[in-house]
C-alpha atoms as a PDB file:
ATOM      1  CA  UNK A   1       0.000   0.000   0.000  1.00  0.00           C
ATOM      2  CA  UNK A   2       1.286   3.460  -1.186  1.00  0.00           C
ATOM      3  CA  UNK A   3       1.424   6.438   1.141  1.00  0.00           C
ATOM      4  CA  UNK A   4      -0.908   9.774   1.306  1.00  0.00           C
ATOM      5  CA  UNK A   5       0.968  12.235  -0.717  1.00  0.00           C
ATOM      6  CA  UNK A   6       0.576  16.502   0.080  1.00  0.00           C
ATOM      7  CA  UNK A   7      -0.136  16.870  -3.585  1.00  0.00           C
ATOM      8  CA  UNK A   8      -2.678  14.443  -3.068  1.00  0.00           C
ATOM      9  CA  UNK A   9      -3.963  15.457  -0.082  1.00  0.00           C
ATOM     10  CA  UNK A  10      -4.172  19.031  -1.573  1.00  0.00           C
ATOM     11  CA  UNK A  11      -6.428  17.794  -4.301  1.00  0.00           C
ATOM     12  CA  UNK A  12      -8.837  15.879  -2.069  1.00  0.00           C
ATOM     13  CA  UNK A  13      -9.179  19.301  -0.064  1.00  0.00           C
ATOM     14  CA  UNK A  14      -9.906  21.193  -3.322  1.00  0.00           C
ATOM     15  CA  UNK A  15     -12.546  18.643  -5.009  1.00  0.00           C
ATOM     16  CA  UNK A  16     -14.425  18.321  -1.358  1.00  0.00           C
ATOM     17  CA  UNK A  17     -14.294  22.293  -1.533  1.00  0.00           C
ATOM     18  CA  UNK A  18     -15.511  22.787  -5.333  1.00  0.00           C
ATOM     19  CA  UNK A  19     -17.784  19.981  -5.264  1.00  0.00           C
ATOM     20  CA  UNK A  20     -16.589  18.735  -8.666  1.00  0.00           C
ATOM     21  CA  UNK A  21     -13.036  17.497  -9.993  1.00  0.00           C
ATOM     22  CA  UNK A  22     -13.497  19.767 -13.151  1.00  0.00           C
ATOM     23  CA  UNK A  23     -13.923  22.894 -11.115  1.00  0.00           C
ATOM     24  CA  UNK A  24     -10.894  21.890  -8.595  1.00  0.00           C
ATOM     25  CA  UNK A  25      -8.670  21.253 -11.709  1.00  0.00           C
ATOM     26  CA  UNK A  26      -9.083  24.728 -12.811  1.00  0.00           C
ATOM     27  CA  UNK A  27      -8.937  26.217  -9.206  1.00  0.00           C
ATOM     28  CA  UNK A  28      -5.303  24.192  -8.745  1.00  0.00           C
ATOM     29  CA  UNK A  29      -4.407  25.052 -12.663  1.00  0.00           C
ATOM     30  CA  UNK A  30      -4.603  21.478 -13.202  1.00  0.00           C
ATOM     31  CA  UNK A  31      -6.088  18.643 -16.141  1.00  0.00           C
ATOM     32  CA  UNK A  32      -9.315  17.350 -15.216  1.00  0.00           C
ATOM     33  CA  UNK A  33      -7.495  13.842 -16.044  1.00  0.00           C
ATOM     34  CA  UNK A  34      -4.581  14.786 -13.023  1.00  0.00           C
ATOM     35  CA  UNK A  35      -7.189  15.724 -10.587  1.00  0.00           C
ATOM     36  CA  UNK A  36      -8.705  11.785 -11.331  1.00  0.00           C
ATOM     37  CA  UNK A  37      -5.615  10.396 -10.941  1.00  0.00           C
ATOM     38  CA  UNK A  38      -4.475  11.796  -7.939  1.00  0.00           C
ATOM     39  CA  UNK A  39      -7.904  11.124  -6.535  1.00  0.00           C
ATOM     40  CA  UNK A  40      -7.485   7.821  -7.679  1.00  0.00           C
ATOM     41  CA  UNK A  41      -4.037   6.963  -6.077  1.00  0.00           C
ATOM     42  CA  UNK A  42      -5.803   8.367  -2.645  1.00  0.00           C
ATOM     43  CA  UNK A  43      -8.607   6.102  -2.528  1.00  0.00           C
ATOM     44  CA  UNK A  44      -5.463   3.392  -3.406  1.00  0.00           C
ATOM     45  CA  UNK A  45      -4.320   4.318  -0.343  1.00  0.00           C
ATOM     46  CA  UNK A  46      -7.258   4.721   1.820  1.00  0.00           C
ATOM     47  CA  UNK A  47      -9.038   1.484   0.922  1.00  0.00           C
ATOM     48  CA  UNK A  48     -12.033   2.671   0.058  1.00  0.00           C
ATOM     49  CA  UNK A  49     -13.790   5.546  -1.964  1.00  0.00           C
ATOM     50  CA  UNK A  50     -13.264   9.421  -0.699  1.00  0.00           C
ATOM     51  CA  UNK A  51     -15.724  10.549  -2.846  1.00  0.00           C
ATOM     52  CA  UNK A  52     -19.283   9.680  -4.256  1.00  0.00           C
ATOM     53  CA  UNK A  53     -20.004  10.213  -7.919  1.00  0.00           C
ATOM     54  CA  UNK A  54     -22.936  12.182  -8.711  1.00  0.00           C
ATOM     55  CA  UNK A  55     -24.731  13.116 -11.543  1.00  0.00           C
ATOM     56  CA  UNK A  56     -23.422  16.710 -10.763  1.00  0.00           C
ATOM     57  CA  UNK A  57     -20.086  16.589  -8.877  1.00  0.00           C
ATOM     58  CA  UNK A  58     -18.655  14.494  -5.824  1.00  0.00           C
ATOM     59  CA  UNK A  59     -19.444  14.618  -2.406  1.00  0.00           C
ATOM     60  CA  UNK A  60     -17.058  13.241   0.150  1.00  0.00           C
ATOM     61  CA  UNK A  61     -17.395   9.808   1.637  1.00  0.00           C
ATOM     62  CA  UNK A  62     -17.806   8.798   5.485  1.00  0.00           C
ATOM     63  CA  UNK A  63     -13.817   8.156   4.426  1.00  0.00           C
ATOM     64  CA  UNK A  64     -13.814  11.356   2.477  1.00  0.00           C
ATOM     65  CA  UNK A  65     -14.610  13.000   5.766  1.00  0.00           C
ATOM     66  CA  UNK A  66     -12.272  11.579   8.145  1.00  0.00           C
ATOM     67  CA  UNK A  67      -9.318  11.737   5.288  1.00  0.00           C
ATOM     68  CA  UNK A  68     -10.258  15.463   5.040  1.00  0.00           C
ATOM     69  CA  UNK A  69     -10.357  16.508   8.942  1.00  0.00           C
ATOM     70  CA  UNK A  70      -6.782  14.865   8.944  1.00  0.00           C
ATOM     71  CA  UNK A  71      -5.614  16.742   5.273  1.00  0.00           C
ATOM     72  CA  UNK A  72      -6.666  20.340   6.773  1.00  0.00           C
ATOM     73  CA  UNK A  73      -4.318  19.949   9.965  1.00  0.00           C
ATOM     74  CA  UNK A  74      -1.523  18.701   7.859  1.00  0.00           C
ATOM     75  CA  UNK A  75      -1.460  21.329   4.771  1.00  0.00           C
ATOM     76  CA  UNK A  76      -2.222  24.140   7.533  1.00  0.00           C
ATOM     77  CA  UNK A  77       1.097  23.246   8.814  1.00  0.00           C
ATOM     78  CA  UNK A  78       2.837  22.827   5.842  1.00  0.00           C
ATOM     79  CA  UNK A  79       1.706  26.150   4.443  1.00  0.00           C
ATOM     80  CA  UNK A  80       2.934  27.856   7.665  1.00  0.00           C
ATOM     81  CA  UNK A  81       6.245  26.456   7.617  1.00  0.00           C
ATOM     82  CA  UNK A  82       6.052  27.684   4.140  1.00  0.00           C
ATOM     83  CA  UNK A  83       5.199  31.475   5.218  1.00  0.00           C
ATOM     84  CA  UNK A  84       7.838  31.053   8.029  1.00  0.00           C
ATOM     85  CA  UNK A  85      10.612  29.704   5.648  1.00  0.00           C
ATOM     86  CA  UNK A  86       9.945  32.655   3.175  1.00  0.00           C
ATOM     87  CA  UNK A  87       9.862  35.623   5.738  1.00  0.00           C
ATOM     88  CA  UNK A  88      13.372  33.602   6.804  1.00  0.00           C
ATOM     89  CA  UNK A  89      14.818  34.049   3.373  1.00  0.00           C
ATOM     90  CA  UNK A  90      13.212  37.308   2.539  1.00  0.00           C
ATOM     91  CA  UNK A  91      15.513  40.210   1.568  1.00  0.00           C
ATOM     92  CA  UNK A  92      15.358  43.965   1.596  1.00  0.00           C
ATOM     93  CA  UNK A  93      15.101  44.694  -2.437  1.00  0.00           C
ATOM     94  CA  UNK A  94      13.038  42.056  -3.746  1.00  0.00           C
ATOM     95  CA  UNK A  95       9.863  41.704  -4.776  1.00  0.00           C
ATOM     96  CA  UNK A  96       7.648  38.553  -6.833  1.00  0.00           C
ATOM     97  CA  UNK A  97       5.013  39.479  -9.333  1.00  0.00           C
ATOM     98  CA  UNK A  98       3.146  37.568 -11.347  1.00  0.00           C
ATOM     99  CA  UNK A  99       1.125  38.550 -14.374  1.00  0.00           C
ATOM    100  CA  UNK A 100      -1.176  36.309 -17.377  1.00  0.00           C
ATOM    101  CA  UNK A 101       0.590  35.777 -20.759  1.00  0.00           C
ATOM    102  CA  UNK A 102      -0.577  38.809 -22.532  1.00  0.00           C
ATOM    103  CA  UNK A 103       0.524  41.172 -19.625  1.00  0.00           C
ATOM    104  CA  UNK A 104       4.263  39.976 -20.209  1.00  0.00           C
ATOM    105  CA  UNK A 105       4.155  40.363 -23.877  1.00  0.00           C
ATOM    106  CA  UNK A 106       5.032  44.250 -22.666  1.00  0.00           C
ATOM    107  CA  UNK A 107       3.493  45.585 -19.329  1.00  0.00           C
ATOM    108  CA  UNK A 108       5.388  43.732 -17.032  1.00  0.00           C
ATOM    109  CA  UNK A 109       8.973  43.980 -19.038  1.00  0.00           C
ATOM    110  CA  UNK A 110       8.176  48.372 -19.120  1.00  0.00           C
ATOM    111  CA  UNK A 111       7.320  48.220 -15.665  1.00  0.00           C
ATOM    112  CA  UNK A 112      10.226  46.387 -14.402  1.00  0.00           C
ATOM    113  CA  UNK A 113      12.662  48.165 -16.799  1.00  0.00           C
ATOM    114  CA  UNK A 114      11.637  51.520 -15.230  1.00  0.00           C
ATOM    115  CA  UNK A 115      11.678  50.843 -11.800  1.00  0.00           C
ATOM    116  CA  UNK A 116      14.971  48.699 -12.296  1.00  0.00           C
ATOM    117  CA  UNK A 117      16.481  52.214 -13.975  1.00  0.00           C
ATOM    118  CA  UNK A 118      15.356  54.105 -10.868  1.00  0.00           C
ATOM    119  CA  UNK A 119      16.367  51.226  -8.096  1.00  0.00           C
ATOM    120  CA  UNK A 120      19.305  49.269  -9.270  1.00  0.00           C
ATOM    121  CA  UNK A 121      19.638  47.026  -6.248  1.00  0.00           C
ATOM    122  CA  UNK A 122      15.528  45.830  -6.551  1.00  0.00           C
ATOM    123  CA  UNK A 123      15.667  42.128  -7.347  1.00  0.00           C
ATOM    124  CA  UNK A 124      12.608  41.226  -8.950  1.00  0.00           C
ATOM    125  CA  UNK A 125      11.223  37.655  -9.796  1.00  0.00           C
ATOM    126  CA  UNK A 126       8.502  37.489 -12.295  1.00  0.00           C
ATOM    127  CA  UNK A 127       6.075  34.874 -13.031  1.00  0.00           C
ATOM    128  CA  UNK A 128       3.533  33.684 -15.637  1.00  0.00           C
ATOM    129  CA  UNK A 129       0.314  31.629 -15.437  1.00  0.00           C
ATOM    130  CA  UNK A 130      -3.521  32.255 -15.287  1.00  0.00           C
ATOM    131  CA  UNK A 131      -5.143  34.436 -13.628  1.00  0.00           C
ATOM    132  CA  UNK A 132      -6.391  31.916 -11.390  1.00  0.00           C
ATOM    133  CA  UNK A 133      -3.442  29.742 -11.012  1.00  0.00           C
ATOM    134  CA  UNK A 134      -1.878  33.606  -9.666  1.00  0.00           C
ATOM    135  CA  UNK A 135      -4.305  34.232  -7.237  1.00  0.00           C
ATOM    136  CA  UNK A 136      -3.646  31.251  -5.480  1.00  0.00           C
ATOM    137  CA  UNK A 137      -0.289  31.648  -5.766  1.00  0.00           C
ATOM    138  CA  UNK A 138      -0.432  35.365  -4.161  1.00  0.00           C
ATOM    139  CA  UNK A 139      -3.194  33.765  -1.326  1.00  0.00           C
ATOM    140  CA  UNK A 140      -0.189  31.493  -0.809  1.00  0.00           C
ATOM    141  CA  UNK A 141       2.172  33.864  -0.416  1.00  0.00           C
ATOM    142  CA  UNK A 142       4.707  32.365  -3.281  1.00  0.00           C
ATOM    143  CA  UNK A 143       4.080  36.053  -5.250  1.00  0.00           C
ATOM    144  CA  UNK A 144       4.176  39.330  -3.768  1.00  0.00           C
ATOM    145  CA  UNK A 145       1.769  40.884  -6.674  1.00  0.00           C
ATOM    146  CA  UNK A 146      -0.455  39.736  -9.131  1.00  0.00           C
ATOM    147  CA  UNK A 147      -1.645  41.193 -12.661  1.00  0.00           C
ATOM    148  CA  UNK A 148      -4.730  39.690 -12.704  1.00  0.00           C
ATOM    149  CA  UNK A 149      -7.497  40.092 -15.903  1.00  0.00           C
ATOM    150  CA  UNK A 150     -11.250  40.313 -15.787  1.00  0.00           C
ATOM    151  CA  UNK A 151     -12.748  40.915 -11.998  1.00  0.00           C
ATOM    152  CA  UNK A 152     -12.362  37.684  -9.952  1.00  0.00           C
ATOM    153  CA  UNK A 153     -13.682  37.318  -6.794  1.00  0.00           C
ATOM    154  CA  UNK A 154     -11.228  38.223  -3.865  1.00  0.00           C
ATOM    155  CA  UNK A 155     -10.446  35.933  -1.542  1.00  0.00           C
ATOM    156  CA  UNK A 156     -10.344  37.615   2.327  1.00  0.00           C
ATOM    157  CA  UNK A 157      -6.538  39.194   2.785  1.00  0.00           C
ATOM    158  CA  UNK A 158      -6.191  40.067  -0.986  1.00  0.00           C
ATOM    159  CA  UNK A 159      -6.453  43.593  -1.861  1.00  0.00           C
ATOM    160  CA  UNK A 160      -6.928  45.071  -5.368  1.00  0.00           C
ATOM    161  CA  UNK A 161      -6.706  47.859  -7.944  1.00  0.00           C
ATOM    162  CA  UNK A 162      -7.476  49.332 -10.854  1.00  0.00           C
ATOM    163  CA  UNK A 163      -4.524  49.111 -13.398  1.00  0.00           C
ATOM    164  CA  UNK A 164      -7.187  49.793 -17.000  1.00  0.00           C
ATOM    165  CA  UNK A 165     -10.051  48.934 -18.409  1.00  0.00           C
ATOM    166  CA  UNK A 166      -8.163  47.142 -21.859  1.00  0.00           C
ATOM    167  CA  UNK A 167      -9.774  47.899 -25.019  1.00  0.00           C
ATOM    168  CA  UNK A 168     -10.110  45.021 -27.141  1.00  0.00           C
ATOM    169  CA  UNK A 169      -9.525  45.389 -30.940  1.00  0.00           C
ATOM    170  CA  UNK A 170      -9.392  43.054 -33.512  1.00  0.00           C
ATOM    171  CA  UNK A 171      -5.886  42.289 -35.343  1.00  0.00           C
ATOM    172  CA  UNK A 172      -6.281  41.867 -39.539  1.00  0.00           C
ATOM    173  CA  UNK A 173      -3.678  41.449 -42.188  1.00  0.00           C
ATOM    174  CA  UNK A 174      -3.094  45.263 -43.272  1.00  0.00           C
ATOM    175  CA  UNK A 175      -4.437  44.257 -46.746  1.00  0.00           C
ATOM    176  CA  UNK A 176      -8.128  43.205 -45.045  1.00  0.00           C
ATOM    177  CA  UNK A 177     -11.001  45.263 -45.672  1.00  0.00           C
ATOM    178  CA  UNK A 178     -11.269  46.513 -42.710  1.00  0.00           C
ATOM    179  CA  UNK A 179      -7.690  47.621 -42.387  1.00  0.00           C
ATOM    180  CA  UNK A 180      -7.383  51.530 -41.544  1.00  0.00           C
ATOM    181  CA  UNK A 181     -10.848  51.619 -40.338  1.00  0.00           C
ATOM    182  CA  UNK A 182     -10.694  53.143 -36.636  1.00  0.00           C
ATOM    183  CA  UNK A 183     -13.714  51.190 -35.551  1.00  0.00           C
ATOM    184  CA  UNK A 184     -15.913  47.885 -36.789  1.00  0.00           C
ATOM    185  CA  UNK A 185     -19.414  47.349 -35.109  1.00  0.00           C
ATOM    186  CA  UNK A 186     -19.781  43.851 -34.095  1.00  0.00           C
ATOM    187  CA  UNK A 187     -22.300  43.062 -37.299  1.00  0.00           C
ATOM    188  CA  UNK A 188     -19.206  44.195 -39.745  1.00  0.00           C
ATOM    189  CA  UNK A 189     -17.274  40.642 -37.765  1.00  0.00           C
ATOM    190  CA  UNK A 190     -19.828  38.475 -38.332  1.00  0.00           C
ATOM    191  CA  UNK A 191     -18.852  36.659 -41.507  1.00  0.00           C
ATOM    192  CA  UNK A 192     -15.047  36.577 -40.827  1.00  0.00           C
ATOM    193  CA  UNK A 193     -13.058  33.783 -40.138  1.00  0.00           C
ATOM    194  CA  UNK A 194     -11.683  33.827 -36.314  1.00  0.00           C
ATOM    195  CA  UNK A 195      -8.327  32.761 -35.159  1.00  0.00           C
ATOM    196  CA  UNK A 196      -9.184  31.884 -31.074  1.00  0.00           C
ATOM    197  CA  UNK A 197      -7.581  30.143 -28.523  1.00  0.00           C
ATOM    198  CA  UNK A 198     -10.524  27.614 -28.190  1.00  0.00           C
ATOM    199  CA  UNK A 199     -13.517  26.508 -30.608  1.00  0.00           C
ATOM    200  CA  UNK A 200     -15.518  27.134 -27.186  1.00  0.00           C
ATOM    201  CA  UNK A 201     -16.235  31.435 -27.311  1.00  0.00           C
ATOM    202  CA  UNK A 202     -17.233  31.678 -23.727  1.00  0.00           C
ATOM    203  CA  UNK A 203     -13.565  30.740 -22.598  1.00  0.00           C
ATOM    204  CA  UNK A 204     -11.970  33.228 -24.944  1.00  0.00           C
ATOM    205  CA  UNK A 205     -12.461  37.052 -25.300  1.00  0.00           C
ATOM    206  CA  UNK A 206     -15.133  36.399 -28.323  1.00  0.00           C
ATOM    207  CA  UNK A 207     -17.291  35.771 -25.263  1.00  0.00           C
ATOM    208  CA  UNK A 208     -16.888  39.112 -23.725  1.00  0.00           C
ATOM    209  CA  UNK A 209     -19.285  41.266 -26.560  1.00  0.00           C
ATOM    210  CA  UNK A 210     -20.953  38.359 -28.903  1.00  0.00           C
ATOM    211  CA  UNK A 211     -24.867  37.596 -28.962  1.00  0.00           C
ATOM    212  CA  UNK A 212     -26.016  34.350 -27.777  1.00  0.00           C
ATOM    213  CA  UNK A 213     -27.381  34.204 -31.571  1.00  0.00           C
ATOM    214  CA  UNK A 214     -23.909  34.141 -33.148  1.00  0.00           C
ATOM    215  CA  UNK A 215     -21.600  31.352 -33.575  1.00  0.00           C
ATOM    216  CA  UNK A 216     -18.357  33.061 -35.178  1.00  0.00           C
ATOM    217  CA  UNK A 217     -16.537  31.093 -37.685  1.00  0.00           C
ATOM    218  CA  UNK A 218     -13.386  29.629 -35.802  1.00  0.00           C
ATOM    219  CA  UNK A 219     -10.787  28.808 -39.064  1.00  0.00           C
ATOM    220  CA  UNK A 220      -8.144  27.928 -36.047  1.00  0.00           C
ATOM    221  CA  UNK A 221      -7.630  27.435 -32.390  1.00  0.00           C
ATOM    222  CA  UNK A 222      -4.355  28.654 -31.079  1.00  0.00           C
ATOM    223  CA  UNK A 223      -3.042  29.519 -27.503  1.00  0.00           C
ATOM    224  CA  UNK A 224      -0.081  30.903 -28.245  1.00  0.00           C
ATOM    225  CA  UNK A 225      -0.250  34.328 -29.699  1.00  0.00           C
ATOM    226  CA  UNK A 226       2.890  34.347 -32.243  1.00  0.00           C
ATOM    227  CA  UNK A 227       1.056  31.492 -33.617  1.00  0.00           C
ATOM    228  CA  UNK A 228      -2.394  33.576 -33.858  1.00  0.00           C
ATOM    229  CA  UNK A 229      -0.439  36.703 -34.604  1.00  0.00           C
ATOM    230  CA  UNK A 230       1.579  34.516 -37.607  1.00  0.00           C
ATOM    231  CA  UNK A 231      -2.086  33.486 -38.604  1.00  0.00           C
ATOM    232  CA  UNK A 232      -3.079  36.585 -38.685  1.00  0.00           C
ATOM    233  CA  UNK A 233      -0.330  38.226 -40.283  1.00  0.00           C
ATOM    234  CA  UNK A 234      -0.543  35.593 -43.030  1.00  0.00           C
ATOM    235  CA  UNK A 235      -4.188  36.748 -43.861  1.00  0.00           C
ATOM    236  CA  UNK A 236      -5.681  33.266 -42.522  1.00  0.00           C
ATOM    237  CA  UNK A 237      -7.992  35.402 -40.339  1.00  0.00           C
ATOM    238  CA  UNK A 238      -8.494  37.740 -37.822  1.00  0.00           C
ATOM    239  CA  UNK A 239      -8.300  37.195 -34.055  1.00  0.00           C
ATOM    240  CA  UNK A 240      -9.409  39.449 -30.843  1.00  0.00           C
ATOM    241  CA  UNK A 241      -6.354  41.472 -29.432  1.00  0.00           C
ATOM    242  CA  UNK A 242      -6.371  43.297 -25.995  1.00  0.00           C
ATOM    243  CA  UNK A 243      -4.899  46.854 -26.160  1.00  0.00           C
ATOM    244  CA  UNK A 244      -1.858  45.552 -23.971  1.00  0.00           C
ATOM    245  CA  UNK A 245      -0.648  43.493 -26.511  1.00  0.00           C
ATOM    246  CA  UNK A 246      -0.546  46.286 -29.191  1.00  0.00           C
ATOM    247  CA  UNK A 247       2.480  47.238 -29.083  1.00  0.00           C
ATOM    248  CA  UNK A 248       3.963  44.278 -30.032  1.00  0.00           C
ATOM    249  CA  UNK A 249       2.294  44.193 -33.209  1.00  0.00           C
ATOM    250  CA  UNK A 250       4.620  43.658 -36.339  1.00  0.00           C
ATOM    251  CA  UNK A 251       3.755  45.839 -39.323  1.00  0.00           C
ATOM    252  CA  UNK A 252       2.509  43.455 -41.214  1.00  0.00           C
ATOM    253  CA  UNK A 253      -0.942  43.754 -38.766  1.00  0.00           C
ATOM    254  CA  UNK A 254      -3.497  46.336 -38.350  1.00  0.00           C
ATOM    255  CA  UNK A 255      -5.714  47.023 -35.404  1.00  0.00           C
ATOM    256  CA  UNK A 256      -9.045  47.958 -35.700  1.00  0.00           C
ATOM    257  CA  UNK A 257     -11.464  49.350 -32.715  1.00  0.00           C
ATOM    258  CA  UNK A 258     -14.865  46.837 -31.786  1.00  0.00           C
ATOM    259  CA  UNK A 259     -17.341  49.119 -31.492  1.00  0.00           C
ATOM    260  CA  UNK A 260     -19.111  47.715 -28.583  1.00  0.00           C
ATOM    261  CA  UNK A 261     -19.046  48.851 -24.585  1.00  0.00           C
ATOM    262  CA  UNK A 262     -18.251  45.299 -23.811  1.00  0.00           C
ATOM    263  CA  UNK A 263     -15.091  45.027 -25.697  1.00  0.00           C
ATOM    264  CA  UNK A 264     -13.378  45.633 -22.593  1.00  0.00           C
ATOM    265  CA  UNK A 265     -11.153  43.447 -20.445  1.00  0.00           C
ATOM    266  CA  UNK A 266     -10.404  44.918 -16.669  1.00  0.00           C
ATOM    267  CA  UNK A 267      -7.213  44.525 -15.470  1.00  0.00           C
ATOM    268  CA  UNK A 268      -6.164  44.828 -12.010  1.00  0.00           C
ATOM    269  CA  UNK A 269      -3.152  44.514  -9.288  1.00  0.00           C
ATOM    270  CA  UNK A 270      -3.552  42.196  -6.576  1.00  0.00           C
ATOM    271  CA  UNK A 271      -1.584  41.979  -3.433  1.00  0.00           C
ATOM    272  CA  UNK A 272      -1.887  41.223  -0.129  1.00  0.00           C
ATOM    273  CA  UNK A 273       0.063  43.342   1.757  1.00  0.00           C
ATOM    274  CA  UNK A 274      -0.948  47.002   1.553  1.00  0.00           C
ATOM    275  CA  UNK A 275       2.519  47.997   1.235  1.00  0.00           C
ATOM    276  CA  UNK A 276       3.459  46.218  -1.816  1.00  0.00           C
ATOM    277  CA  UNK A 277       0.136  47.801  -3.326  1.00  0.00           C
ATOM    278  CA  UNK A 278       2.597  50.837  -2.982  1.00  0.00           C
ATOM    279  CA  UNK A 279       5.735  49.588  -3.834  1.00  0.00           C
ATOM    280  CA  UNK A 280       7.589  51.408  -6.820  1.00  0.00           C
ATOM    281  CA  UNK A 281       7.065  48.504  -9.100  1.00  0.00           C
ATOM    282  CA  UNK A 282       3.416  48.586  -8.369  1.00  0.00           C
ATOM    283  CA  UNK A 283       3.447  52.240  -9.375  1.00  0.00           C
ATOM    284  CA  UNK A 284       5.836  51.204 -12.622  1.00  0.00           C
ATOM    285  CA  UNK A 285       2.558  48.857 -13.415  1.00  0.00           C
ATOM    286  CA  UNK A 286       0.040  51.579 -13.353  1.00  0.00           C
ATOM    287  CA  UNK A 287       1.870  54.173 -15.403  1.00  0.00           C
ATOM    288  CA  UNK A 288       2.894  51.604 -17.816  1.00  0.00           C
ATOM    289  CA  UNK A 289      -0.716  50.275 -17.990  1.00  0.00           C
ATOM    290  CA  UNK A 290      -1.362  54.314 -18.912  1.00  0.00           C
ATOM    291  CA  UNK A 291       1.698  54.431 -21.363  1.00  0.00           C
ATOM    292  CA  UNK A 292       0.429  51.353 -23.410  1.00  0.00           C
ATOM    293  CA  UNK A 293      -3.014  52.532 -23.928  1.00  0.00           C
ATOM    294  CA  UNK A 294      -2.203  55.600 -24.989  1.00  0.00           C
ATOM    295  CA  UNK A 295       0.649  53.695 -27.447  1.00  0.00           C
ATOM    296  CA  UNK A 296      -2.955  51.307 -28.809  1.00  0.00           C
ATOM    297  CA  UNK A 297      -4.822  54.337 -29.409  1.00  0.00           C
ATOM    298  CA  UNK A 298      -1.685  56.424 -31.129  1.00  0.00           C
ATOM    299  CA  UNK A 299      -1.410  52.860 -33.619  1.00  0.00           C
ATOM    300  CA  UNK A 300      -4.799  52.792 -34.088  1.00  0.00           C
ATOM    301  CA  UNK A 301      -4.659  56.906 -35.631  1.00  0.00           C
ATOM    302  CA  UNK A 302      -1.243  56.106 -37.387  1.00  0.00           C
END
């Protein structure tokens, strides 16, 4: 017989709290098919079943139960020799902040260019993932400050604000029809060929301004945005681009306005601490967040 394991134990704790291995693999940034498992390999160990299938999500066992009382007292203590170990090794001059992929493309790097010009000795560690996987990581205290897109809900000890409200445009090859127009209503888009990062809308920023009575035209699914931008570029079709990401546009791209309120995307700063809510690199991220949207709208008039 194996042994319980903390990352195990960890996703027990989350799929009792979501009520559904789906929603705990997103919540830990995980597959759906690594949550089973690791479930799996815990009911290995236990014997018996932690968790009762339902038609809609799990519900812990009388095992589940007893597995779980035991799970919270251990990962409690981990976690605060964790926070002990890292005020141990914390050091005057640095600072951890994490941000979602478009958000590095050029906020972060500005931000932490000008605030490394005005404090040469400020060590900052930077890193990338969702905006989920970043909250936990800031409610875990393994990042100091979190770029953070749309308006999650807070857990209690987080604090948040304002960086912009993004604009969202839509990238074209500079040849397209609608190149050099400064803004498309959202019935111009309709018959165009989309380049997303998923055939489902609601997951990508389609979803934030279509009609429930529209199913775009996906021609291809890509994550990774030099593959949507090459896509683009190569006049395969067009693809949804936050202002943030403007400036990294090659010329071979043109940016048009969606004419819609809800072509938005908030973005925000999260921290914890109040202080690092005023550190200089939190104030680099809020002047840069001003610089760059001021750069989208100057490449949308040139």
């Amino acid at each position: 017989m194996g042994e319980f394991t903390v990352i195990g134990l960890r996703v027990v704790r989350e799929a009792a709290r979501a009520g559904s291995f789906s929603r705990a693999a997103r919540r830990l940034d995980y597959t759906q098919s690594a949550v089973s498992r690791q479930i799996l390999l815990m009911e290995q160990v236990a014997g018996r079943p932690l968790f009762e299938r339902l038609p809609r999500g799990v519900r812990p066992t009388a095992a589940g139960r007893i597995v779980l009382r035991r799970a919270d007292a251990v990962l409690d203590a981990l976690d605060a020799a964790r926070d002990e170990l890292h005020d141990l090794r914390q050091r005057p001059g640095r600072i951890r902040v994490g941000a979602f992929a478009t958000a590095t493309a050029a906020l972060v790097p500005r931000a932490i260019a000008a605030v490394s010009h005005r404090y040469p000795g400020l060590e900052v560690g930077l890193r990338e993932g969702t905006s989920p996987a970043l909250l936990t990581a800031l409610t875990r205290r393994r990042i100091d400050l979190a770029v953070l897109s749309g308006a999650p809900d807070l857990p209690e000890g987080v604090h948040s604000a304002p960086l912009l409200d993004d604009a969202l445009f839509v990238a074209v090859h500079r040849a397209h029809p609608l190149a050099g127009r400064d803004s498309v209503p959202v019935s111009l888009l309709r018959p165009e060929r989309w380049i997303a990062g998923s055939a489902d809308q609601r997951s990508t920023l389609l979803g934030a301004w279509t009609d429930a009575d529209w199913e775009p035209d996906i021609a291809y699914v890509a994550r990774d945005w030099v593959t949507k931008l090459g896509l683009v570029a190569a006049g395969l079709g067009i693809t949804v681009l936050p202002g943030l990401a403007v400036s990294t546009l090659p010329a071979t791209i043109s940016i048009v306005r969606v004419d819609d309120p809800r072509a938005v995307r908030p973005t925000i700063l999260a921290f914890r601490d109040v202080a690092d809510g005023a550190h200089p690199l939190a104030e680099a991220l809020r002047d840069c967040a001003a610089e760059l949207a001021a750069d989208a709208r100057q490449r949308l008039r040139g």
